[in-house]
C-alpha atoms as a PDB file:
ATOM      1  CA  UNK A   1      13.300   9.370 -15.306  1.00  0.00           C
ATOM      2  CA  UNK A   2      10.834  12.439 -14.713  1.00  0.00           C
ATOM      3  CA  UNK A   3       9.837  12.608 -11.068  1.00  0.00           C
ATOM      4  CA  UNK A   4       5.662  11.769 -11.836  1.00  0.00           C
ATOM      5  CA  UNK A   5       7.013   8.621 -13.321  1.00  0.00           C
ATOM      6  CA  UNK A   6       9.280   7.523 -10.442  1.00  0.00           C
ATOM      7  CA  UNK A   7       6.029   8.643  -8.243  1.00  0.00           C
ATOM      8  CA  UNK A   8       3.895   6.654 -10.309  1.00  0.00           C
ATOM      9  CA  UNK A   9       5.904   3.443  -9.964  1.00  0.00           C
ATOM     10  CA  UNK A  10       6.135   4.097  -6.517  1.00  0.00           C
ATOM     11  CA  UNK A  11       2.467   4.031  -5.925  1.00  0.00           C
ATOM     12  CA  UNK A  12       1.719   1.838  -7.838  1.00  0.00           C
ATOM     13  CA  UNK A  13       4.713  -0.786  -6.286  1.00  0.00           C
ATOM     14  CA  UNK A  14       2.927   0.377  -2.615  1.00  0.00           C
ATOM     15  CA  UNK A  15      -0.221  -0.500  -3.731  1.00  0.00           C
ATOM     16  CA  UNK A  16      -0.209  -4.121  -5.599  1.00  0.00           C
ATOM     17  CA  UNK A  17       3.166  -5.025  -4.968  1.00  0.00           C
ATOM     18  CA  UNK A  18       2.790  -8.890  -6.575  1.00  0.00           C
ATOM     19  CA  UNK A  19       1.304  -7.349  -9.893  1.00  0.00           C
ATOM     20  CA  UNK A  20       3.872  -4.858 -10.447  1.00  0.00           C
ATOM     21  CA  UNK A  21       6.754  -6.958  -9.997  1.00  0.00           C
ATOM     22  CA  UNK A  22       5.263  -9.404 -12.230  1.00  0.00           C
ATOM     23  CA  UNK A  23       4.389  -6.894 -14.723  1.00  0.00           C
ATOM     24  CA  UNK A  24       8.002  -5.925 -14.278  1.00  0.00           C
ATOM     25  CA  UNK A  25       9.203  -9.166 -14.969  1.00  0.00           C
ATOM     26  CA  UNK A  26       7.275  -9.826 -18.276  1.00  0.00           C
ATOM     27  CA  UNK A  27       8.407  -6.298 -19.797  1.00  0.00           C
ATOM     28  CA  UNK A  28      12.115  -7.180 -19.160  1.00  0.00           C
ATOM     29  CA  UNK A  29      11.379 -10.726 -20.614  1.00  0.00           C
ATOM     30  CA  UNK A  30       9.844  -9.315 -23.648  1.00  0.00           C
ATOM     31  CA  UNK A  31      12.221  -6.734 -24.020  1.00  0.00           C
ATOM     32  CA  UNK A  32      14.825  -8.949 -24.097  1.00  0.00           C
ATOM     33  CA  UNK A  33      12.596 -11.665 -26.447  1.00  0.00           C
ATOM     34  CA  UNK A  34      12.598  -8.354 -29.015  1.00  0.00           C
ATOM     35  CA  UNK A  35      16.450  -7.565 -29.199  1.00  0.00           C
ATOM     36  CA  UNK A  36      17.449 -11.035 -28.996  1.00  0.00           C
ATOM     37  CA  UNK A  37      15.264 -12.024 -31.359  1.00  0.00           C
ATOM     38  CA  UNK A  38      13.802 -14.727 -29.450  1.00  0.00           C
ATOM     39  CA  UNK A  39       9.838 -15.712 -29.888  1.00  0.00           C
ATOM     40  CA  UNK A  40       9.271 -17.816 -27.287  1.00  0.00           C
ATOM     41  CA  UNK A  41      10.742 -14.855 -24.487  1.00  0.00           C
ATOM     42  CA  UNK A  42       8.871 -12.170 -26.130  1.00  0.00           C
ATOM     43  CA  UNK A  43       5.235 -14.461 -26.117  1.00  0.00           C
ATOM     44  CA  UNK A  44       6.322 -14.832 -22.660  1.00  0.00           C
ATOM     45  CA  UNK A  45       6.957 -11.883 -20.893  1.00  0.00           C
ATOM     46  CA  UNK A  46       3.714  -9.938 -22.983  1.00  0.00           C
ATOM     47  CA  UNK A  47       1.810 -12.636 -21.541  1.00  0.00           C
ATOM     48  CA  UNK A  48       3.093 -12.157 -18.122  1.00  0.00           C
ATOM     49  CA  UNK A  49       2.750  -8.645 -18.626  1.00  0.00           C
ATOM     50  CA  UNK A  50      -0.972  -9.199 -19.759  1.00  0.00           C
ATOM     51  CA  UNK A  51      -2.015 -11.617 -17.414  1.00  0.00           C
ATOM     52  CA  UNK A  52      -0.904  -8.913 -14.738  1.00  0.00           C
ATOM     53  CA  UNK A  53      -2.605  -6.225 -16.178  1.00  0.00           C
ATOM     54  CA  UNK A  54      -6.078  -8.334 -16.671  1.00  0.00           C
ATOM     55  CA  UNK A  55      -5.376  -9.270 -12.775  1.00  0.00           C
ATOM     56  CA  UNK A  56      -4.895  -5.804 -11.762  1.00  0.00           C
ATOM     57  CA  UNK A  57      -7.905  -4.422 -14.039  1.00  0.00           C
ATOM     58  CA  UNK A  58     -10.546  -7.753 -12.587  1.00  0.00           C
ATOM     59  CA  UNK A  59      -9.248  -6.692  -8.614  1.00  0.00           C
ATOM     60  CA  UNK A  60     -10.347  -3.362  -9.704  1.00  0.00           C
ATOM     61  CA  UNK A  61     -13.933  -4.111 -10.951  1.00  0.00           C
ATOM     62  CA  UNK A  62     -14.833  -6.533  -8.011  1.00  0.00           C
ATOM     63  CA  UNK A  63     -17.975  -5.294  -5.937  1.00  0.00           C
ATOM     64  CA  UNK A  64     -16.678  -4.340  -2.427  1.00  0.00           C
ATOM     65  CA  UNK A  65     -17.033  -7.150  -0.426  1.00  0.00           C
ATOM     66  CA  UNK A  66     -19.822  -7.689   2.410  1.00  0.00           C
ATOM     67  CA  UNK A  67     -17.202  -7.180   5.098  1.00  0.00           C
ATOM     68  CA  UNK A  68     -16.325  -3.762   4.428  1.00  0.00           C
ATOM     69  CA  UNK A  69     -19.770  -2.510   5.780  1.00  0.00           C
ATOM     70  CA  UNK A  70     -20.522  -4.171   9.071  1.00  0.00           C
ATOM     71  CA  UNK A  71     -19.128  -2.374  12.272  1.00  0.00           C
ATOM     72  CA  UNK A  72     -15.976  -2.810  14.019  1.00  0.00           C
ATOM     73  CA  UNK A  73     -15.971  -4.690  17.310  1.00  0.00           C
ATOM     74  CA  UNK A  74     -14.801  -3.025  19.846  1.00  0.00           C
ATOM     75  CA  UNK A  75     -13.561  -4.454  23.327  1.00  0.00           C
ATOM     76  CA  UNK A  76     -13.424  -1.675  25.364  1.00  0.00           C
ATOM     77  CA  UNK A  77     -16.009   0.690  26.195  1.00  0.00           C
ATOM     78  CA  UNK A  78     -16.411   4.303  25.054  1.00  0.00           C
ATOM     79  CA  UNK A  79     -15.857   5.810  27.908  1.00  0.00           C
ATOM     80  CA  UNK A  80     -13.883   5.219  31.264  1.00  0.00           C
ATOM     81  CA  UNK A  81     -15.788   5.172  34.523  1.00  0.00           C
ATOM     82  CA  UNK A  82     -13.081   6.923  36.278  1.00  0.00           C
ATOM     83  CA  UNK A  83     -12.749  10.614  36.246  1.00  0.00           C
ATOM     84  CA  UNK A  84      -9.899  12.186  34.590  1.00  0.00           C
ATOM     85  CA  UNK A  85      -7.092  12.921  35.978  1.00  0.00           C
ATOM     86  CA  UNK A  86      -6.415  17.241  36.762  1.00  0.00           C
ATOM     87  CA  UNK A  87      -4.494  19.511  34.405  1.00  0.00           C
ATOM     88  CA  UNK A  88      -0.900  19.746  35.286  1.00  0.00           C
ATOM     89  CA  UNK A  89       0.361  23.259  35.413  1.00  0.00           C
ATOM     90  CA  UNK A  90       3.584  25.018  36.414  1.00  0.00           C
ATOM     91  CA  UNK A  91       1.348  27.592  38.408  1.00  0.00           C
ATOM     92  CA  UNK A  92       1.151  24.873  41.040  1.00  0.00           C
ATOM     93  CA  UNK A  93       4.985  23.984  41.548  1.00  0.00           C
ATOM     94  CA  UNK A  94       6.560  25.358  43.910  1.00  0.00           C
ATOM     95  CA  UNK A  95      10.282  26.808  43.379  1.00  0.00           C
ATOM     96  CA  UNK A  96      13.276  24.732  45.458  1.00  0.00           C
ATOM     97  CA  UNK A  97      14.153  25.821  48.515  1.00  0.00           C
ATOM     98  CA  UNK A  98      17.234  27.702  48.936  1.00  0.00           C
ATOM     99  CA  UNK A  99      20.635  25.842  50.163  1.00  0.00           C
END
């Protein structure tokens, strides 16, 4: 398997993970419908396959919901009414004393 394919799969497993494996799942079944010679497993698994695809393709062409644009809530404020705290430096340490 090339390495764009493997990344493809990847992505695309990361991104719709319930679509892929039942896309998955119909190409086995209708890959094994077509060497076994078996209708009924082969109607199956392209329809799984299809019905996954037509999923994946109607999630895609949704308008973004009316969520997506309002602001996020926040709980705490901006900024911090107390001052921040001084720059560390190893200009002020002073070295051990001797023993």
């Amino acid at each position: 398997m090339s390495y764009s394919l493997s990344r493809l799969l990847k992505l695309a497993y990361r991104r719709e993970p319930i679509v892929s494996c039942v896309f998955t799942v119909g190409l086995v079944d209708a890959l094994l419908g077509g060497l076994e010679s078996s209708g009924s497993l082969l109607i199956f698994g392209l329809a799984a396959s299809g019905s996954a695809l037509a999923f994946h393709w109607w999630r895609s062409q949704r308008q973004p919901s009316l969520f997506a644009e309002r602001p996020p809530v926040r709980y705490l404020p901006d900024r911090s009414d107390r001052p921040p705290l001084p720059m560390l430096g190893l200009s002020h340490k002073q070295p051990p004393p001797p023993r």
